[in-house]
PDB file of N, CA and C in Angstrom:
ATOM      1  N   UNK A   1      97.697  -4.377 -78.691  1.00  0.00           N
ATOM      2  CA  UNK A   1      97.214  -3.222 -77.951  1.00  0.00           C
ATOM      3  C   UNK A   1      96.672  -3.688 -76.597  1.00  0.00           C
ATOM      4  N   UNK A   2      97.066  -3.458 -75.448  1.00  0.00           N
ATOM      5  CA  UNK A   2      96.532  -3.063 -74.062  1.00  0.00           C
ATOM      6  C   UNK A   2      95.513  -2.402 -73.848  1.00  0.00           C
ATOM      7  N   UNK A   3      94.665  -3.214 -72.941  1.00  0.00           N
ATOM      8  CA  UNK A   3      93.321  -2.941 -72.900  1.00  0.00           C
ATOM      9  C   UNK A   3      93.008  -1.527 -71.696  1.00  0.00           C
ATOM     10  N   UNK A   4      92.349  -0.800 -72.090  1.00  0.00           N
ATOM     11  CA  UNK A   4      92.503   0.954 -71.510  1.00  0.00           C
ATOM     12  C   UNK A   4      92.539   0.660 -69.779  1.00  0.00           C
ATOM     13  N   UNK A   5      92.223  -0.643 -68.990  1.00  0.00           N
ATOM     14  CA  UNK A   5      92.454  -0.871 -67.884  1.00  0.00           C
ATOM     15  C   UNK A   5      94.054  -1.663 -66.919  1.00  0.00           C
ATOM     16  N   UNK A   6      94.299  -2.190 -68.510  1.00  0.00           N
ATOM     17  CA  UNK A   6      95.643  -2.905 -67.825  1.00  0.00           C
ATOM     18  C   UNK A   6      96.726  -1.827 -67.111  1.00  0.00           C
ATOM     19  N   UNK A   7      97.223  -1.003 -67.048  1.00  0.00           N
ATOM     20  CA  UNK A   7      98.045   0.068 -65.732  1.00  0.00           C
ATOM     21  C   UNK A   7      97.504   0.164 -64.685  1.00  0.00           C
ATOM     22  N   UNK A   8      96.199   0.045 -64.568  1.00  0.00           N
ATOM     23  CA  UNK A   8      95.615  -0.098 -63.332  1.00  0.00           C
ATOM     24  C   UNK A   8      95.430  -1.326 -62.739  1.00  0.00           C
ATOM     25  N   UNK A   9      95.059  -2.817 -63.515  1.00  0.00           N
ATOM     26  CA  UNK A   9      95.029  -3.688 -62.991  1.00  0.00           C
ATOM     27  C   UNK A   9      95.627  -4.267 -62.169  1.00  0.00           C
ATOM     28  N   UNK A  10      95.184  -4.902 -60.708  1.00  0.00           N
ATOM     29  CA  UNK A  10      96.162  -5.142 -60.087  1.00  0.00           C
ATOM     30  C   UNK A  10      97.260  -4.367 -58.907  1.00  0.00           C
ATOM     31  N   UNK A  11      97.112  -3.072 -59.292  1.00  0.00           N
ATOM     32  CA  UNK A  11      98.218  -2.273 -58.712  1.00  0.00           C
ATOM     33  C   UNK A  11      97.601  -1.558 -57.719  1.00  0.00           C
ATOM     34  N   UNK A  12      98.503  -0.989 -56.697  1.00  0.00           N
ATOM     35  CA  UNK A  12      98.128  -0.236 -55.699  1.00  0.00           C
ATOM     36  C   UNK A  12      98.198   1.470 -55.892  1.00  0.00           C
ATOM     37  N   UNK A  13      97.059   2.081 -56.235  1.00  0.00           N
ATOM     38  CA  UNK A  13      96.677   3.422 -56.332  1.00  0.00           C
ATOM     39  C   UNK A  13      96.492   4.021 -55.239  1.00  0.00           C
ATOM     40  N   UNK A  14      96.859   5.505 -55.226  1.00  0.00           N
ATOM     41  CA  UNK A  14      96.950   6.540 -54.438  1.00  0.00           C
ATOM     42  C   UNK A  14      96.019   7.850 -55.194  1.00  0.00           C
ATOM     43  N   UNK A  15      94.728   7.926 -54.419  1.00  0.00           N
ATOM     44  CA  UNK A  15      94.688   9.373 -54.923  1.00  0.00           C
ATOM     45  C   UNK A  15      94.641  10.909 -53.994  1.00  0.00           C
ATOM     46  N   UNK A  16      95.203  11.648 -53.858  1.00  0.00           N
ATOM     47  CA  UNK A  16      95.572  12.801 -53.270  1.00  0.00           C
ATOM     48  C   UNK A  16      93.730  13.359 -53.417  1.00  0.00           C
ATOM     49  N   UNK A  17      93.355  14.443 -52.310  1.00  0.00           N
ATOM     50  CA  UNK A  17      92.227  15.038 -51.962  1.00  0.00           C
ATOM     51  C   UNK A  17      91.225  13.897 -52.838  1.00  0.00           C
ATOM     52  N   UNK A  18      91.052  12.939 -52.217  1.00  0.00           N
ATOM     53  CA  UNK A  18      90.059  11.588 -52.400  1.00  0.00           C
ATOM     54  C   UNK A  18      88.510  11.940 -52.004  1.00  0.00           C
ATOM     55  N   UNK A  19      88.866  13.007 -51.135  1.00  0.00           N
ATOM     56  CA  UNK A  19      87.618  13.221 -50.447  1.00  0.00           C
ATOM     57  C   UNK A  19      86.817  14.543 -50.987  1.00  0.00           C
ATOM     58  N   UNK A  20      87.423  15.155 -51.891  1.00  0.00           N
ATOM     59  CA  UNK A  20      86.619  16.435 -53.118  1.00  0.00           C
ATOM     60  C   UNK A  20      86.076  15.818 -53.973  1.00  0.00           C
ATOM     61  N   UNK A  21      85.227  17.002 -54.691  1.00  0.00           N
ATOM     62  CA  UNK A  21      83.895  16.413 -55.582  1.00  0.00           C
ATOM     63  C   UNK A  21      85.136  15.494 -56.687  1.00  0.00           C
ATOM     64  N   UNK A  22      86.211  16.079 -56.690  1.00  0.00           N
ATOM     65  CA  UNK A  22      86.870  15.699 -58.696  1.00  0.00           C
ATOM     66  C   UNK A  22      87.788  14.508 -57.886  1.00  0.00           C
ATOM     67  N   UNK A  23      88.745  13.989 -57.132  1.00  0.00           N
ATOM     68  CA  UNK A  23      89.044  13.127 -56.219  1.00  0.00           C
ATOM     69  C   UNK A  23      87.735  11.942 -56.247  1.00  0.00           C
ATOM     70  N   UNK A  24      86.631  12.388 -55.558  1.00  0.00           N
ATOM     71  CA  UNK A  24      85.822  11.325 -55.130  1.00  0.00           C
ATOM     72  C   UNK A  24      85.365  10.408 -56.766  1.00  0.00           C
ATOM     73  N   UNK A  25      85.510  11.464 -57.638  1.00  0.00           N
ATOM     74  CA  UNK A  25      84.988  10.571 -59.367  1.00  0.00           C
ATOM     75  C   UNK A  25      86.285   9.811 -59.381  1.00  0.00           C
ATOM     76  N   UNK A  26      87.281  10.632 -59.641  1.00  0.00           N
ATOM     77  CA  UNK A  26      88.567   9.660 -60.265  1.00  0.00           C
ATOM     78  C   UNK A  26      88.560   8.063 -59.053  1.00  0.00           C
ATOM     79  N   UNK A  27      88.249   8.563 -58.074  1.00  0.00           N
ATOM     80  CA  UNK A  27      88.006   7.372 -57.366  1.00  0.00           C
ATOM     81  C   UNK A  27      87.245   5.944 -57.804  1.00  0.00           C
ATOM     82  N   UNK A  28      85.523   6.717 -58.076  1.00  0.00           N
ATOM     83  CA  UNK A  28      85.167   5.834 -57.959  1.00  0.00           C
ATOM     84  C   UNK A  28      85.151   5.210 -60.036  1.00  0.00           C
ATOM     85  N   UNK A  29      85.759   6.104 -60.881  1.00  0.00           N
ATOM     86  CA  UNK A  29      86.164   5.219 -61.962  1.00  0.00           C
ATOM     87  C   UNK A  29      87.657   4.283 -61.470  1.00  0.00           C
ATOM     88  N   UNK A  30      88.299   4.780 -61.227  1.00  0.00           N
ATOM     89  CA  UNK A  30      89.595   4.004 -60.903  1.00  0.00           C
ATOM     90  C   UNK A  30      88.640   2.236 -60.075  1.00  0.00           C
ATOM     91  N   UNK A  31      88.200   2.122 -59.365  1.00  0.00           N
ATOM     92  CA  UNK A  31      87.378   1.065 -58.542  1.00  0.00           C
ATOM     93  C   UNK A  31      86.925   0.486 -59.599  1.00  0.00           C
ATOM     94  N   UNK A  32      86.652   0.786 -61.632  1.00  0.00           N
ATOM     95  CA  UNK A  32      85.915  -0.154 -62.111  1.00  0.00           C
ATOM     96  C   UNK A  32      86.896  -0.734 -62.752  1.00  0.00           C
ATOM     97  N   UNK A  33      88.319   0.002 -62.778  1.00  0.00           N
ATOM     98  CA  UNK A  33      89.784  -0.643 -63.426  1.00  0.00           C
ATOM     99  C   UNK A  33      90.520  -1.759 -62.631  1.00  0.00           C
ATOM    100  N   UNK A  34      89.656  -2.373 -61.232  1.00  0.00           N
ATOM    101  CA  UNK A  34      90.281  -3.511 -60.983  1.00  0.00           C
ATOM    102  C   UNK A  34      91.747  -3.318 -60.301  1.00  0.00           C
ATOM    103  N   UNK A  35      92.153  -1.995 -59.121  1.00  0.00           N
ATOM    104  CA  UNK A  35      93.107  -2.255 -58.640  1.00  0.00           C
ATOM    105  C   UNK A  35      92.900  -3.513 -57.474  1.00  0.00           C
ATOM    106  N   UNK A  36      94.524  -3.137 -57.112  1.00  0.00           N
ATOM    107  CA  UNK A  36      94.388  -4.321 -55.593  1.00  0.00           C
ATOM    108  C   UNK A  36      93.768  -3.641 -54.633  1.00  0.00           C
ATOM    109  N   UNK A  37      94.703  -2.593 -54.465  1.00  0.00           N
ATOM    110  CA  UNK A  37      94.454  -1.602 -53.622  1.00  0.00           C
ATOM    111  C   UNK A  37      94.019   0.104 -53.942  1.00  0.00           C
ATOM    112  N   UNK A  38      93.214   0.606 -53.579  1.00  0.00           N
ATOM    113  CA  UNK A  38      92.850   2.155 -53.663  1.00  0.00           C
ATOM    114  C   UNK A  38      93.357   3.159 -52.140  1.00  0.00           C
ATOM    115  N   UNK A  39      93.902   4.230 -52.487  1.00  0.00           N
ATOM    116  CA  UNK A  39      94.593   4.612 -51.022  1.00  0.00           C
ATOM    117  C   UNK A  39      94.033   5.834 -50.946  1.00  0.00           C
ATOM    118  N   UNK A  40      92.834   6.336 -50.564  1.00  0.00           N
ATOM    119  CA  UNK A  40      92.355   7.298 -50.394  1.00  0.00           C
ATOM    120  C   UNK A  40      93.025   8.301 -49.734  1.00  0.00           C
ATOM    121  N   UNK A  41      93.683   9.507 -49.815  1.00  0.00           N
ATOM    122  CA  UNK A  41      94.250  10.510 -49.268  1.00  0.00           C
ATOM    123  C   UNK A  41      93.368  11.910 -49.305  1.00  0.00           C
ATOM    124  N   UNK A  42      93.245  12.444 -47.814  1.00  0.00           N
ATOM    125  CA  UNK A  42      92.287  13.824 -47.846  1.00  0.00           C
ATOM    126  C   UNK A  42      93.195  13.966 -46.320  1.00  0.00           C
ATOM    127  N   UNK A  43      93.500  15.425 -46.490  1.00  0.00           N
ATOM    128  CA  UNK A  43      93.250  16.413 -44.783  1.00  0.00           C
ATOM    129  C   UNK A  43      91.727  16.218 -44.456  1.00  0.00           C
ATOM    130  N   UNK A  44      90.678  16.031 -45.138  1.00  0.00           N
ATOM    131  CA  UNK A  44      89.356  16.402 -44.294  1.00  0.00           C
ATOM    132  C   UNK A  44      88.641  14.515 -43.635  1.00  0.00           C
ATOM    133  N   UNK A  45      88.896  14.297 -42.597  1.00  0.00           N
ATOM    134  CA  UNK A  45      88.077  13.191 -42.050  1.00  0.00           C
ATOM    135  C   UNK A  45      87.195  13.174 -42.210  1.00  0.00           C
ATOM    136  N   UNK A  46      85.686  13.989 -42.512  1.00  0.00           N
ATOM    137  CA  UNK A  46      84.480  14.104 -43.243  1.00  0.00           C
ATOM    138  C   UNK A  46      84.589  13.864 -44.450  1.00  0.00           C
ATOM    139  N   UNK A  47      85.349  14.483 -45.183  1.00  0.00           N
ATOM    140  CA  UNK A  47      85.603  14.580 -46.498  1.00  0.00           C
ATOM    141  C   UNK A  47      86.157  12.647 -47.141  1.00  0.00           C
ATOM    142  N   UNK A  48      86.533  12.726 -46.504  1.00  0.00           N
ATOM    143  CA  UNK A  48      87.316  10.945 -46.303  1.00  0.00           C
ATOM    144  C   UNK A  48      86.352   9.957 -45.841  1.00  0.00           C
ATOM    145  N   UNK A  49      85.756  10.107 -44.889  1.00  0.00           N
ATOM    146  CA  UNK A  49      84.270   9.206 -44.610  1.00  0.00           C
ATOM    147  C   UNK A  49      83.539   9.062 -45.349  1.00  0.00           C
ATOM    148  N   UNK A  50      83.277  10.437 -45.844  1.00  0.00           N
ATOM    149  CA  UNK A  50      82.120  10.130 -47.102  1.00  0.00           C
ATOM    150  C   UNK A  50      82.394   9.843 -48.276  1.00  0.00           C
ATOM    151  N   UNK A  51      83.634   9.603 -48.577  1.00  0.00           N
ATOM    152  CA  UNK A  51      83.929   9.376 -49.665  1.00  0.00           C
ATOM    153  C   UNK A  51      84.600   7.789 -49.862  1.00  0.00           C
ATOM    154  N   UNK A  52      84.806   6.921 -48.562  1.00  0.00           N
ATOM    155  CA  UNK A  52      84.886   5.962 -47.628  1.00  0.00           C
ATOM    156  C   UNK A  52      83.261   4.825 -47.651  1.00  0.00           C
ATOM    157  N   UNK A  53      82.554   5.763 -47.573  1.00  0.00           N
ATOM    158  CA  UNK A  53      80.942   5.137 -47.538  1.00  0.00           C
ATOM    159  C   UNK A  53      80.668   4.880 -49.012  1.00  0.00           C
ATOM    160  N   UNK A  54      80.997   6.074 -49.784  1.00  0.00           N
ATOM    161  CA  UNK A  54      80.069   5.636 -51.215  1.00  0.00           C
ATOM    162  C   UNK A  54      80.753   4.784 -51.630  1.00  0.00           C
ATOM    163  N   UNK A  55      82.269   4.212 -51.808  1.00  0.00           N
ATOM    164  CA  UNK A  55      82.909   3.546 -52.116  1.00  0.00           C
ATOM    165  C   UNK A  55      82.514   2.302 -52.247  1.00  0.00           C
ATOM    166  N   UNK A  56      82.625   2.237 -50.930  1.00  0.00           N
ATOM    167  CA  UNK A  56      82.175   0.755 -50.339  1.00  0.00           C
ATOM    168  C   UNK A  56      80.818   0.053 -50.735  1.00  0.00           C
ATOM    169  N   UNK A  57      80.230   1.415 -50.967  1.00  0.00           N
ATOM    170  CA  UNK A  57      78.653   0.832 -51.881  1.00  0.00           C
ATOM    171  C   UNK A  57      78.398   0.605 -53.124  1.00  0.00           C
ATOM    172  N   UNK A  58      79.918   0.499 -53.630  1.00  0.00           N
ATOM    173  CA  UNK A  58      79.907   0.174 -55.365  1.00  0.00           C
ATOM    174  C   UNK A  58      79.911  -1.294 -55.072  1.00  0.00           C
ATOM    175  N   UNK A  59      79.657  -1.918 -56.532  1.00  0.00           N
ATOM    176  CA  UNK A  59      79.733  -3.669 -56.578  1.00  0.00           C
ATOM    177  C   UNK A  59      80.987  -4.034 -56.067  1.00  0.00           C
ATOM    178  N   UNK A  60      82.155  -2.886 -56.870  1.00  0.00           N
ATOM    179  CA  UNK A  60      83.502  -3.393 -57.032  1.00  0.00           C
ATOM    180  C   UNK A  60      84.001  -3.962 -55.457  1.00  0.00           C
ATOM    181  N   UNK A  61      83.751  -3.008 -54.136  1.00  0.00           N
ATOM    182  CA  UNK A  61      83.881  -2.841 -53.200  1.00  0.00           C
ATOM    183  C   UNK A  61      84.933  -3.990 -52.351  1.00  0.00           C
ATOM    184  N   UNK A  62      83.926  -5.173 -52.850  1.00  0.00           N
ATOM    185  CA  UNK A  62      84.254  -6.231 -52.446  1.00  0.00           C
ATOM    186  C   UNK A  62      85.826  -6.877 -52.661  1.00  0.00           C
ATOM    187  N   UNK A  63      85.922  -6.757 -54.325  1.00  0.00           N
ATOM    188  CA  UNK A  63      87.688  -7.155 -54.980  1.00  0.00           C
ATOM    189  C   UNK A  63      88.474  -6.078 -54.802  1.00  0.00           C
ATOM    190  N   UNK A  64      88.392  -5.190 -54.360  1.00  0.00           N
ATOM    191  CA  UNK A  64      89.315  -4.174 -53.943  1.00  0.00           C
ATOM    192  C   UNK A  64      89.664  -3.573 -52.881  1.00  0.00           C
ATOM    193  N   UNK A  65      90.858  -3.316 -52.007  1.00  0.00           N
ATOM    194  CA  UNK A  65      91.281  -2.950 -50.552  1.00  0.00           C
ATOM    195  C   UNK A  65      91.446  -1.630 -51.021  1.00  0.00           C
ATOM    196  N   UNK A  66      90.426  -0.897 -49.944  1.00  0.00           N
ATOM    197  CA  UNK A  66      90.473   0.595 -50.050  1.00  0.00           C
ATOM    198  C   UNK A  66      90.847   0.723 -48.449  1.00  0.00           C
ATOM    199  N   UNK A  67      91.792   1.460 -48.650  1.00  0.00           N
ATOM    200  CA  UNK A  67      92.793   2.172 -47.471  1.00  0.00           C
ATOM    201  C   UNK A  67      92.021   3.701 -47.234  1.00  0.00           C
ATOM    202  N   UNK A  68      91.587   4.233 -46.261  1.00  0.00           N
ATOM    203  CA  UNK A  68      91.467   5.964 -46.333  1.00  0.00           C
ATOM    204  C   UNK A  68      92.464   6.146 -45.311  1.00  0.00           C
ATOM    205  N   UNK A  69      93.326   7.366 -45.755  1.00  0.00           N
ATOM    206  CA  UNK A  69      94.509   7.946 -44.849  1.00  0.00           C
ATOM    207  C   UNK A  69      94.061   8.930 -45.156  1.00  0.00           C
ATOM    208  N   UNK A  70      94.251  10.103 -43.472  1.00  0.00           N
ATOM    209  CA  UNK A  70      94.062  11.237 -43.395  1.00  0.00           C
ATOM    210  C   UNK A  70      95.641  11.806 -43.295  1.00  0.00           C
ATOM    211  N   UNK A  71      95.905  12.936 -44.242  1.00  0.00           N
ATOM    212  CA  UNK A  71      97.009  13.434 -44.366  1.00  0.00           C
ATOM    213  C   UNK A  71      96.951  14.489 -45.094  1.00  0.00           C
ATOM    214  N   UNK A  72      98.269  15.695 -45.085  1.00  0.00           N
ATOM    215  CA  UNK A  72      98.214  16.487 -45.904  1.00  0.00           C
ATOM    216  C   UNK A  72      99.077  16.387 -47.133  1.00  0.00           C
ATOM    217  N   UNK A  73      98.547  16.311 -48.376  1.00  0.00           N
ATOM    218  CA  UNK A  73      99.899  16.563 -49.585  1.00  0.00           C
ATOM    219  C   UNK A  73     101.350  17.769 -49.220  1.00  0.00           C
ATOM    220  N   UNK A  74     101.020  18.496 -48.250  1.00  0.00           N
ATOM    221  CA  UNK A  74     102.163  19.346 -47.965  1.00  0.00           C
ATOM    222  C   UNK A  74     103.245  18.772 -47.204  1.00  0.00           C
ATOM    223  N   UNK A  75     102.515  17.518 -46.665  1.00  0.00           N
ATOM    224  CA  UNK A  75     103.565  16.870 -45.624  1.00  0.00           C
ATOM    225  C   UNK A  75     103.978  15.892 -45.949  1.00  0.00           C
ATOM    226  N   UNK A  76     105.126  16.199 -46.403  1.00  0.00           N
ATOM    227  CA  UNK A  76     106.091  15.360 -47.614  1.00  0.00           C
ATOM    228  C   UNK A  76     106.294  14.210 -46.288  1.00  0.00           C
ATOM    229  N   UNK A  77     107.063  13.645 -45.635  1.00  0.00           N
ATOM    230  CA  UNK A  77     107.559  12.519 -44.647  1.00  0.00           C
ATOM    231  C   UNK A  77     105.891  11.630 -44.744  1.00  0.00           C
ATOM    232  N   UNK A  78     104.679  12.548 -44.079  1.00  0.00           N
ATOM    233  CA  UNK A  78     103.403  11.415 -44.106  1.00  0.00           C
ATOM    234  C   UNK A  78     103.072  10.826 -45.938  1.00  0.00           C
ATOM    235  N   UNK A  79     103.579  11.555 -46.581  1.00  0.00           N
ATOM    236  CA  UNK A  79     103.027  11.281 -48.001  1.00  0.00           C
ATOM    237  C   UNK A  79     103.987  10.188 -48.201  1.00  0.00           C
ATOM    238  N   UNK A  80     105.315  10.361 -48.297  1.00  0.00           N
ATOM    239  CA  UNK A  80     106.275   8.967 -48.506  1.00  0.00           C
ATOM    240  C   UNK A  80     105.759   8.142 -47.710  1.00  0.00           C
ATOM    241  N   UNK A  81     105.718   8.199 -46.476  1.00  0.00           N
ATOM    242  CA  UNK A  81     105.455   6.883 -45.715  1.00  0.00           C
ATOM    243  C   UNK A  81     104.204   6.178 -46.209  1.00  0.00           C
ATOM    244  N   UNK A  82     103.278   6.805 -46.592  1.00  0.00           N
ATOM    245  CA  UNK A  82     101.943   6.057 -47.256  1.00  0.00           C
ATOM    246  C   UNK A  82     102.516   5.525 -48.525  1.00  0.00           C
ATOM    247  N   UNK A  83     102.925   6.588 -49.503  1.00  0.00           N
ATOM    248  CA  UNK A  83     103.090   5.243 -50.483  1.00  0.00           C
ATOM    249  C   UNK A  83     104.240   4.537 -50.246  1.00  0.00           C
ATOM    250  N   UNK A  84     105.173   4.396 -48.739  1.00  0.00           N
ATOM    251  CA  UNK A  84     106.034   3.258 -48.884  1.00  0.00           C
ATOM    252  C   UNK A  84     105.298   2.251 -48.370  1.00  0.00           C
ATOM    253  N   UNK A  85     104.804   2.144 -47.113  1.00  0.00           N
ATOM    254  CA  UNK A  85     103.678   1.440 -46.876  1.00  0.00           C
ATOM    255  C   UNK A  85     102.384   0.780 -47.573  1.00  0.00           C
ATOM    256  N   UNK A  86     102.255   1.476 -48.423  1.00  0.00           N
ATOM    257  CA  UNK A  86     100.770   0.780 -48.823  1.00  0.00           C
ATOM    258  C   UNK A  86     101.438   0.380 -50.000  1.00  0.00           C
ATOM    259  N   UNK A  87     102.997  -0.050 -50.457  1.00  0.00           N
ATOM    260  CA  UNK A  87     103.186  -0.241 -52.031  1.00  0.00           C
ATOM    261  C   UNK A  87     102.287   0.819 -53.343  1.00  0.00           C
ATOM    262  N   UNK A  88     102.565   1.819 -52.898  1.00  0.00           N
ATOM    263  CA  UNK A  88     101.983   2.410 -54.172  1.00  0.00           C
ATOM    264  C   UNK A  88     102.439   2.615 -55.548  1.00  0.00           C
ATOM    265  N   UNK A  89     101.915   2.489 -56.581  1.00  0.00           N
ATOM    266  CA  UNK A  89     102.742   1.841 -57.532  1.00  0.00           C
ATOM    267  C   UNK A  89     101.832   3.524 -58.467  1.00  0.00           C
ATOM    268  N   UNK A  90     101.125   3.828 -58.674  1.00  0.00           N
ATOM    269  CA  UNK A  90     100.329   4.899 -59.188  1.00  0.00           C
ATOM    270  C   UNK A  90     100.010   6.113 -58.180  1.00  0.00           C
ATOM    271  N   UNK A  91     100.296   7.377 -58.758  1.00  0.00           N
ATOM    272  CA  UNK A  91      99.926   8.348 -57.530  1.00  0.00           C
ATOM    273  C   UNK A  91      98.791   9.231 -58.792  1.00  0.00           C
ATOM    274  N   UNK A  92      97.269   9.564 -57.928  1.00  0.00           N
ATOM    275  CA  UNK A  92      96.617  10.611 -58.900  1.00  0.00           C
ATOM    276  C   UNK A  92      96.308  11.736 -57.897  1.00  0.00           C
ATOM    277  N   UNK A  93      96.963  12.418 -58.221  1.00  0.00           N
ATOM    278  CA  UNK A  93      96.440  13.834 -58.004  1.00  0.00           C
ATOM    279  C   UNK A  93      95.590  14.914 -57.556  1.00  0.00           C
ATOM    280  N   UNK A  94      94.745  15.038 -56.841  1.00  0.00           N
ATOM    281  CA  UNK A  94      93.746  15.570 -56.997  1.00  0.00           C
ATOM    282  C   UNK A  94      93.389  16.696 -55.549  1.00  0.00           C
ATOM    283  N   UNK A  95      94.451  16.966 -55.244  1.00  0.00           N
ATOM    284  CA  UNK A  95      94.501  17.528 -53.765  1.00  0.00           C
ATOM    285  C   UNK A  95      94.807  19.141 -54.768  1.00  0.00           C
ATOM    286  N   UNK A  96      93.660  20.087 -53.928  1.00  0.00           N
ATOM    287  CA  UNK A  96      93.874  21.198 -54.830  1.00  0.00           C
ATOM    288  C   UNK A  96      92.581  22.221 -53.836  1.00  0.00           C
ATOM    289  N   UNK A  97      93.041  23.535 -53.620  1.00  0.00           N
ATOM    290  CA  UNK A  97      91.705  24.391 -53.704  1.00  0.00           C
ATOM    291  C   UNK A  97      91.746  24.905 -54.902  1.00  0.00           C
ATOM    292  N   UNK A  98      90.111  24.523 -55.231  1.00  0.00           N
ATOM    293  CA  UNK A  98      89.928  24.941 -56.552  1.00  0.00           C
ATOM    294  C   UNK A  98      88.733  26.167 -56.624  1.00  0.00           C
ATOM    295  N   UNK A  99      88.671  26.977 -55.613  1.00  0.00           N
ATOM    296  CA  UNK A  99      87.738  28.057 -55.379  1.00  0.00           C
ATOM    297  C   UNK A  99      88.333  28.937 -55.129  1.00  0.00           C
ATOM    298  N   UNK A 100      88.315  30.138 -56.726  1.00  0.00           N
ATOM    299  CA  UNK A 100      89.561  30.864 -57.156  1.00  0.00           C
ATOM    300  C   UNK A 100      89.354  32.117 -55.748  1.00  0.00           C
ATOM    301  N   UNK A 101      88.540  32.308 -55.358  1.00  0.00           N
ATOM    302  CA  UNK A 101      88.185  33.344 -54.608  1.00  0.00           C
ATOM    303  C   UNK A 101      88.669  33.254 -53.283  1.00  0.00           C
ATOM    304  N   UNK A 102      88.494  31.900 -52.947  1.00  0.00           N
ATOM    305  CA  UNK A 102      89.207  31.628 -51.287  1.00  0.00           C
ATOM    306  C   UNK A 102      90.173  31.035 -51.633  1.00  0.00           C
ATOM    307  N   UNK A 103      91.131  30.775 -52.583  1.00  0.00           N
ATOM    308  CA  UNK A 103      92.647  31.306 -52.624  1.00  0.00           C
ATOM    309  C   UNK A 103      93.444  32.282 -53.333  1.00  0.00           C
ATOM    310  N   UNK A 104      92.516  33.294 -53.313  1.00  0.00           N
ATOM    311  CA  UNK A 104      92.831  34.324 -53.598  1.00  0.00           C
ATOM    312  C   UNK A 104      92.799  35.733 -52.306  1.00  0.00           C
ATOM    313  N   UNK A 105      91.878  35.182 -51.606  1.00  0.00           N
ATOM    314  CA  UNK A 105      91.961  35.287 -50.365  1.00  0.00           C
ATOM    315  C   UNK A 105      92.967  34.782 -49.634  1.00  0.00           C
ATOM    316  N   UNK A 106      93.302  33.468 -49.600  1.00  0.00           N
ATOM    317  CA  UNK A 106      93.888  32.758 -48.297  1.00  0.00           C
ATOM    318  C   UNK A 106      95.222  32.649 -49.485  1.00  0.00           C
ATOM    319  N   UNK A 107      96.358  33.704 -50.212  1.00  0.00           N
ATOM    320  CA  UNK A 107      97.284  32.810 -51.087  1.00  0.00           C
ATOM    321  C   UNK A 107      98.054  31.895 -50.248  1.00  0.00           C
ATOM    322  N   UNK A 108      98.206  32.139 -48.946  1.00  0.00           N
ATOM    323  CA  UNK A 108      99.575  31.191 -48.855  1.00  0.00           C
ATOM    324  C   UNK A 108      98.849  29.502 -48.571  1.00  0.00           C
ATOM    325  N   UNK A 109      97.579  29.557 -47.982  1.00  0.00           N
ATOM    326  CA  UNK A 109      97.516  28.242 -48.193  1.00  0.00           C
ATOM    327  C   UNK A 109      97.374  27.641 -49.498  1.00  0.00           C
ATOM    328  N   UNK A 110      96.660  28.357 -50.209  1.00  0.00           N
ATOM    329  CA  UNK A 110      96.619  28.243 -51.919  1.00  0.00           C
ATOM    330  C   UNK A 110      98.294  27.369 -52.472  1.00  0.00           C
ATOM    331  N   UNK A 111      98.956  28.266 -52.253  1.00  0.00           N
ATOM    332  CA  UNK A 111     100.478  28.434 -52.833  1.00  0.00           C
ATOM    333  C   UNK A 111     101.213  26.805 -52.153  1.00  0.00           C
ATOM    334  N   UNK A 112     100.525  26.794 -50.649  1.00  0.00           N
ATOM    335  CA  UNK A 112     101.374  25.044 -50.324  1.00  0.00           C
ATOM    336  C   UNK A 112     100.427  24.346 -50.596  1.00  0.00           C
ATOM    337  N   UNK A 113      99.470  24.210 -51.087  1.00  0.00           N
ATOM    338  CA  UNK A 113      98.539  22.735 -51.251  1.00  0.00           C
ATOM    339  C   UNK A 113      98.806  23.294 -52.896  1.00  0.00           C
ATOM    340  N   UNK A 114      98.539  24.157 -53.513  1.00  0.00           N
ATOM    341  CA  UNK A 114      98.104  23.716 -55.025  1.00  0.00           C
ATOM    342  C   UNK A 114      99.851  23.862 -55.618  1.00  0.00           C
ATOM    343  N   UNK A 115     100.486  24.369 -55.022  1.00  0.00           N
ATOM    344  CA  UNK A 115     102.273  24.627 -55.424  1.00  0.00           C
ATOM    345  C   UNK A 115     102.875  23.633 -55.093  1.00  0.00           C
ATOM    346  N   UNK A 116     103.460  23.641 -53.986  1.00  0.00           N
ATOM    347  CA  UNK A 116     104.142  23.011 -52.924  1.00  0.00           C
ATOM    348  C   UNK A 116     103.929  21.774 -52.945  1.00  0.00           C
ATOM    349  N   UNK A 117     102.577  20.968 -52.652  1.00  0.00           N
ATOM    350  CA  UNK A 117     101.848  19.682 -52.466  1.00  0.00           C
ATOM    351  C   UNK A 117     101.744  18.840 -53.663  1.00  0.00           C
ATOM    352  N   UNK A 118     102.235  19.256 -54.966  1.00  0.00           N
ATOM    353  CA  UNK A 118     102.034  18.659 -55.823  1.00  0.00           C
ATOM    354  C   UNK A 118     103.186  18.327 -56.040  1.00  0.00           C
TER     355      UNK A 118
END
């Protein structure tokens, strides 16, 4: 049996909206699984800074290359080029409005980030 960290060990991860509350966790558990690399992906440059800072203030910080790229999951050409570039070997998910009310309001951006972008 494989130990619940070996898929991550080692490998270069991607996580989509890096910079939201549920993004910024999977982040910073993914950082105690020992990748090479972590590839932070957010549209928000705030959202990406700060999620850029706490990172860096874990122990792990040090054995692991964290990349932040600002991009959108809708924009298929910038999304390939990151994970051809950064070798991404794992993609997680996490690019989403999840505030049923302002995309229920706004559907069409709703419909390309939580449809489309995935």
């Amino acid at each position: 049996m494989h130990p619940p960290d070996a898929p991550f060990r080692g490998q270069s991860i991607l996580v989509t909206g890096a910079g939201g509350c549920i993004g910024r966790e999977i982040c910073r558990q993914v950082m105690r699984l020992a990748p090479a690399r972590l590839v932070l992906f957010d549209l928000s440059e705030a959202a990406l800074y700060e999620a850029l800072r706490g990172l860096c203030a874990l122990p792990q910080a040090g054995e692991v290359e964290i990349v932040p790229v600002i991009g959108s999951v809708t924009d298929g050409d910038a999304v390939l080029h990151t994970l051809r570039a950064q070798e991404v070997g794992i993609v997680l998910h996490a690019a989403a409005y999840k505030h049923v009310p302002l995309v229920e309001a706004n559907p069409r951006a709703g419909l390309q980030t939580n449809t489309l972008g995935t």
